[in-house]
Protein backbone atom coordinates (compact mmCIF):
# COMPACT_ATOMS: atom_id res chain seq x y z
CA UNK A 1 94.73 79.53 95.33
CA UNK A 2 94.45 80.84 98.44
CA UNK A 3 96.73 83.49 98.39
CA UNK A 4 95.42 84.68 95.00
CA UNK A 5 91.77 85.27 96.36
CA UNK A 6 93.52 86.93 99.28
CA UNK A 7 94.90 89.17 96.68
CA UNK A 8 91.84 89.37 94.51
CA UNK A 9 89.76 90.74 97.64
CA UNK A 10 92.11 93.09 98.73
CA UNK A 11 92.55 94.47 94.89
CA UNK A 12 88.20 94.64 94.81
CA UNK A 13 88.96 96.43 98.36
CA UNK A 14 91.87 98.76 97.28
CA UNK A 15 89.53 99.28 94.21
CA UNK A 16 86.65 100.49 95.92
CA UNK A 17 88.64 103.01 97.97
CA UNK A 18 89.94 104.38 94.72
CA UNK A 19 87.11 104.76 92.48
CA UNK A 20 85.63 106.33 95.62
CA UNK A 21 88.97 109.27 96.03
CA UNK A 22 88.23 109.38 92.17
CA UNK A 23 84.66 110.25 92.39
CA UNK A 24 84.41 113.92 93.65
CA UNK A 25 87.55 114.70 91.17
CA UNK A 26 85.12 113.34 88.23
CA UNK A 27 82.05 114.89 89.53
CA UNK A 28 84.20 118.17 89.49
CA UNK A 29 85.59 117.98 86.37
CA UNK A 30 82.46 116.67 84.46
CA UNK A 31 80.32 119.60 85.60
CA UNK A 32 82.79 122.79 86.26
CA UNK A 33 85.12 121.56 83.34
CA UNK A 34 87.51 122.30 86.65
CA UNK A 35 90.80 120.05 87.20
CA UNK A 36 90.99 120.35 90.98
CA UNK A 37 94.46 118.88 91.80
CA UNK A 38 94.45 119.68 95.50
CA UNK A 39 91.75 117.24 95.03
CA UNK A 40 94.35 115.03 97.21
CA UNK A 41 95.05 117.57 99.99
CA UNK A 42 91.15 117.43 100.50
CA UNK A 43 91.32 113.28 100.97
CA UNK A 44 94.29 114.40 103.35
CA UNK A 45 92.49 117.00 105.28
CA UNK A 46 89.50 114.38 105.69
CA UNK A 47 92.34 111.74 107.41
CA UNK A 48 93.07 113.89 109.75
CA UNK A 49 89.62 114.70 110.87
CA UNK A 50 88.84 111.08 111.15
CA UNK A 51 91.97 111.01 113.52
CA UNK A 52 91.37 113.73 115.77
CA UNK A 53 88.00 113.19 116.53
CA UNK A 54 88.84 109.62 116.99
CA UNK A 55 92.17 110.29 119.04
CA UNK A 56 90.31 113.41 121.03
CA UNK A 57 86.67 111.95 121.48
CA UNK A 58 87.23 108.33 120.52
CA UNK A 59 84.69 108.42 117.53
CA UNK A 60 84.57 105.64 115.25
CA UNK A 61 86.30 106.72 111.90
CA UNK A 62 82.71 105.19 109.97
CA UNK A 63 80.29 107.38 112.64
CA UNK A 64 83.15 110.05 112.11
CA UNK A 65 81.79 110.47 108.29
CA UNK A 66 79.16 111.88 109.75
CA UNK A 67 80.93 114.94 110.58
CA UNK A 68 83.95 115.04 108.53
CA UNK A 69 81.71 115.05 105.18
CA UNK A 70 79.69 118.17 105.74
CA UNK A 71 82.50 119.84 107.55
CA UNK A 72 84.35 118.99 104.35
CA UNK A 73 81.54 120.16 101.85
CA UNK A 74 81.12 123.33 103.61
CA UNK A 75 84.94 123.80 102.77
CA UNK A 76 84.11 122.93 99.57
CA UNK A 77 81.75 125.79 99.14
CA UNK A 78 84.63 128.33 100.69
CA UNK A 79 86.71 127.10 98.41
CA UNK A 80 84.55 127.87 95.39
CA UNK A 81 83.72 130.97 96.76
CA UNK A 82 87.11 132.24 97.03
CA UNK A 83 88.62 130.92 94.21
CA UNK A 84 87.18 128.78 91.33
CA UNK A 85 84.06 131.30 91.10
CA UNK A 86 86.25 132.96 89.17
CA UNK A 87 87.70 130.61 87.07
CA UNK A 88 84.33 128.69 86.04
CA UNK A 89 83.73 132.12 84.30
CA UNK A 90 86.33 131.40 81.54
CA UNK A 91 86.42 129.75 78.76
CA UNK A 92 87.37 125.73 78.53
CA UNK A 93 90.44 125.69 77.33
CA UNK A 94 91.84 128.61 79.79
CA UNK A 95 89.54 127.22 82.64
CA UNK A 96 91.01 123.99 82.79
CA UNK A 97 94.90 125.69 82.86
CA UNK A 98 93.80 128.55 85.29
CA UNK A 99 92.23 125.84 87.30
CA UNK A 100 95.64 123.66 86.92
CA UNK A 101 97.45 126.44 88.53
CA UNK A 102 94.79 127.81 91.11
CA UNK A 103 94.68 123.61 92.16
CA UNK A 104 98.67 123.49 92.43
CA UNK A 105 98.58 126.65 94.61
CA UNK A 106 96.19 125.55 96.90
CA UNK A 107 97.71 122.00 97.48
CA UNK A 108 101.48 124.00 98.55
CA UNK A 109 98.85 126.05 100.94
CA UNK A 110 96.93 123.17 102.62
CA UNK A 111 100.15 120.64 102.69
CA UNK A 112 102.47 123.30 104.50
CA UNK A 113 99.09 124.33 106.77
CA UNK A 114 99.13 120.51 107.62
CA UNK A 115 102.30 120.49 108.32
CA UNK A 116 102.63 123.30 110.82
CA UNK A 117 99.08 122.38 112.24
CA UNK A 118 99.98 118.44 112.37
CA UNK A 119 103.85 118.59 112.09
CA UNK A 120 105.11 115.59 109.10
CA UNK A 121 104.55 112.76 111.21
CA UNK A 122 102.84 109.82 109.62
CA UNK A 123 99.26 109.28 111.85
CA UNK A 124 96.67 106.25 111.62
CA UNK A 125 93.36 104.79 113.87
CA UNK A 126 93.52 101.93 115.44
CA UNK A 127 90.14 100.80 116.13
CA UNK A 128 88.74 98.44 119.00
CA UNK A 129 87.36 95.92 116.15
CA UNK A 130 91.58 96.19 114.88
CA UNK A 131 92.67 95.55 117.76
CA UNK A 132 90.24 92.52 118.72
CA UNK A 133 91.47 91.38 115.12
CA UNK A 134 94.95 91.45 116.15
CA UNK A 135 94.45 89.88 119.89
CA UNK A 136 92.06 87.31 117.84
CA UNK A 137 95.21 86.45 115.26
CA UNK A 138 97.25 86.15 117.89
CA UNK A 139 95.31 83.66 120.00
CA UNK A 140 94.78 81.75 117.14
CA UNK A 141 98.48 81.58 116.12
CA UNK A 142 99.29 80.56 119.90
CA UNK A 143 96.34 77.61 120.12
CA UNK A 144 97.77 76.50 116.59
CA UNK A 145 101.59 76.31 118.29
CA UNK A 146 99.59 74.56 121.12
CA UNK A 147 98.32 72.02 118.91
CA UNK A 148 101.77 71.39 117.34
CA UNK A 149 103.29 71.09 120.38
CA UNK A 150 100.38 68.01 121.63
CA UNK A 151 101.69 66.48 118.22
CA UNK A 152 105.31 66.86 119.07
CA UNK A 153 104.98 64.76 122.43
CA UNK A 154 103.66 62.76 120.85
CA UNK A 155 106.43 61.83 117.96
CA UNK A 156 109.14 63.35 119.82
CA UNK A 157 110.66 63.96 123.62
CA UNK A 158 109.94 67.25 125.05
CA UNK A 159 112.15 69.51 127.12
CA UNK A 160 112.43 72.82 128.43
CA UNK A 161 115.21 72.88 125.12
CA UNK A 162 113.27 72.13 122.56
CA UNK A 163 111.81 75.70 122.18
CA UNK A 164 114.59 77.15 119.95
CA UNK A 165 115.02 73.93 117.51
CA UNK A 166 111.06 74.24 116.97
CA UNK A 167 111.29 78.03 116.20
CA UNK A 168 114.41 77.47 113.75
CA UNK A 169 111.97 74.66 112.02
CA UNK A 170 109.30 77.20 112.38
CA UNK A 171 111.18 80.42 110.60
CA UNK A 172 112.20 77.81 107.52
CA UNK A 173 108.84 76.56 106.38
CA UNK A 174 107.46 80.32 106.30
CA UNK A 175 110.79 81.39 104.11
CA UNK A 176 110.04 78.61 102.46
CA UNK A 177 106.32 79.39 101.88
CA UNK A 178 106.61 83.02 102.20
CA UNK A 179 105.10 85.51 104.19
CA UNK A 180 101.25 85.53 104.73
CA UNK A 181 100.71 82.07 102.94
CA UNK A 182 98.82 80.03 104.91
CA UNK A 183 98.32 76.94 102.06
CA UNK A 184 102.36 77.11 101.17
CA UNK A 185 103.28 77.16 104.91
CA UNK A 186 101.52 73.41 104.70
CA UNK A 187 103.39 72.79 101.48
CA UNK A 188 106.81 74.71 102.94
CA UNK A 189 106.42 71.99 105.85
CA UNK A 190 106.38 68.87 103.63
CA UNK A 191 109.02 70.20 101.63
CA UNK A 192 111.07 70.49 104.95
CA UNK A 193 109.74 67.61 106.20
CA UNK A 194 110.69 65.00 103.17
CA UNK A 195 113.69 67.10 102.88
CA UNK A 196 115.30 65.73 106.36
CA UNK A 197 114.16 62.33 105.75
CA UNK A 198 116.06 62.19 102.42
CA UNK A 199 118.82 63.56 104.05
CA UNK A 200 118.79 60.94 107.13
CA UNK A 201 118.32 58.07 104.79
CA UNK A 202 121.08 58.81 102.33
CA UNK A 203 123.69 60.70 104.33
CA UNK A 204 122.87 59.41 108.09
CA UNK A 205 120.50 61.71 110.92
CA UNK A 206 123.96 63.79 111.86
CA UNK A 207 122.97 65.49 108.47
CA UNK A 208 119.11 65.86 109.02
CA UNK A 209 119.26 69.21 110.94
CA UNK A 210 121.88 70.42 108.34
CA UNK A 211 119.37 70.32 105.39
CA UNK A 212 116.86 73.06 106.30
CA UNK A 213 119.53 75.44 107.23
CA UNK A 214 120.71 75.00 103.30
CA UNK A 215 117.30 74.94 102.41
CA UNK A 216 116.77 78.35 104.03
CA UNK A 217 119.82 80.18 102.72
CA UNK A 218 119.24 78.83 99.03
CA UNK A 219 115.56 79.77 99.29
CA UNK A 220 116.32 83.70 100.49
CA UNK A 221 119.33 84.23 97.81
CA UNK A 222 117.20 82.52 94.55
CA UNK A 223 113.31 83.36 95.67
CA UNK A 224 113.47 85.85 98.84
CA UNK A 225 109.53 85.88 98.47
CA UNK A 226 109.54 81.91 98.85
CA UNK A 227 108.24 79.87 96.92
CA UNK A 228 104.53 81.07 97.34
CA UNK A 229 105.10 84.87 98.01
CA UNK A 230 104.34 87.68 95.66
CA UNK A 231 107.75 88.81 94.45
C-alpha cells in the first residue's frame, strides 16, 4: 500500500506538470486555431533559463519564474510577429497545416540554436532544499543501520568482520523487496529471516547462509523487480 500511494502522488505530481506543458499549447490552439509544435522547444528554452540563472546567479528555479516567464512571453510576441501573423490570416483548414509546417521549422531552428549555444549535454538544478533532502535520506538510512547494528549485539557477536556478512544480508532483502519499497523491505526481511531458520532446522546451520544466496539468484532471474517492485 505504501508503494502504491508513493506512485499515486508522484502520477498527481507528474500530472500536474503535464496538464501545465499542455496548457499554453491549448490556449494557442483554442484561440489562433494555430498547432504550435515547437510548443516543446519553448518548455526547452524555459529549462535552460531556469539553469543559467540558477548556475550563474544561484536563483532559485521557483523565484527564477519570475524572469523566465516574461522573458519567455516577450518571445512569444516575436514569434507571432515574425511568423504566425501571417498564418492566423488564412483560412482553418490551411492555417492549421501552414502552422504544422511553420511549427516544425522553427523547432529544427531553436533545437540546433540550443545545441550550438548549450552543446547536447543533458543539464539539471540541484537545489539547497535537494540537497538537504539527500544529506537528510542519508542520515536517516545511517541512524537506521545504527539501530540494527544495537540489535545485532545484542542477538549476535560483533567484530570488525561482521560488516560484509551484514551488507550481503542487507543487498538480499531489498532484491527481495525491490527497490524503493520501504513496507516489502520489512516483508523481504521475514522472508529471509524464516527462510534461514527453515533451512537450519531441516538441513543443519552449515546450510543457513546458503539459503539467501539461492534466494537472491532465483528472485533476480523470475521477478528482477522483487517481489514488491513495479516491473
Amino acid at each position: 500500500m505504501t508503494a502504491l500511494a508513493q506512485q499515486l502522488l508522484l502520477g498527481v505530481l507528474l500530472g500536474g506538470l503535464y496538464g501545465l506543458a499542455a496548457a499554453g499549447l491549448s490556449l494557442v490552439f483554442g484561440v489562433l486555431r494555430v498547432l504550435n509544435v515547437a510548443h516543446g522547444e519553448l518548455i526547452m528554452l524555459g529549462g535552460y533559463g531556469a539553469f543559467w540563472l540558477f548556475d550563474l546567479f544561484g536563483l532559485d528555479p521557483f523565484l527564477s519564474l519570475l524572469v523566465v516567464m516574461p522573458l519567455a512571453g516577450a518571445l512569444g510576441g516575436l514569434l507571432y510577429a515574425g511568423l504566425f501573423a501571417y498564418v492566423v490570416r488564412l483560412g482553418e483548414e490551411p492555417r492549421i497545416r501552414t502552422s504544422l509546417l511553420v511549427g516544425f521549422g522553427l523547432a529544427l531552428c531553436l533545437h540546433a540554436l540550443a545545441v550550438r549555444l548549450f552543446t547536447a549535454d543533458e543539464r539539471a538544478i540541484t537545489t539547497t532544499y535537494v540537497r538537504r533532502a539527500y544529506t537528510l535520506a542519508f542520515a536517516i538510512g545511517t541512524a537506521l543501520a545504527g539501530a540494527a547494528g544495537v540489535l545485532v549485539a545484542t542477538g549476535y557477536s560483533v567484530s570488525p568482520a561482521i560488516g560484509l556478512e551484514w551488507t550481503l544480508k542487507a543487498l538480499i532483502v531489498v532484491v527481495l523487496a525491490g527497490l524503493g519499497s520501504a513496507l516489502g523491505t520489512f516483508a523481504g526481511g521475514v522472508v529471509l529471516g524464516c527462510a534461514e531458520a527453515l533451512s537450519a532446522a531441516l538441513f543443519g546451520g552449515a546450510y543457513r547462509e546458503v539459503v539467501g544466496l539461492l534466494l537472491f539468484f532465483c528472485v533476480l532471474v523470475a521477478r528482477p523487480q522483487g517481489f514488491f517492485g513495479r516491473p
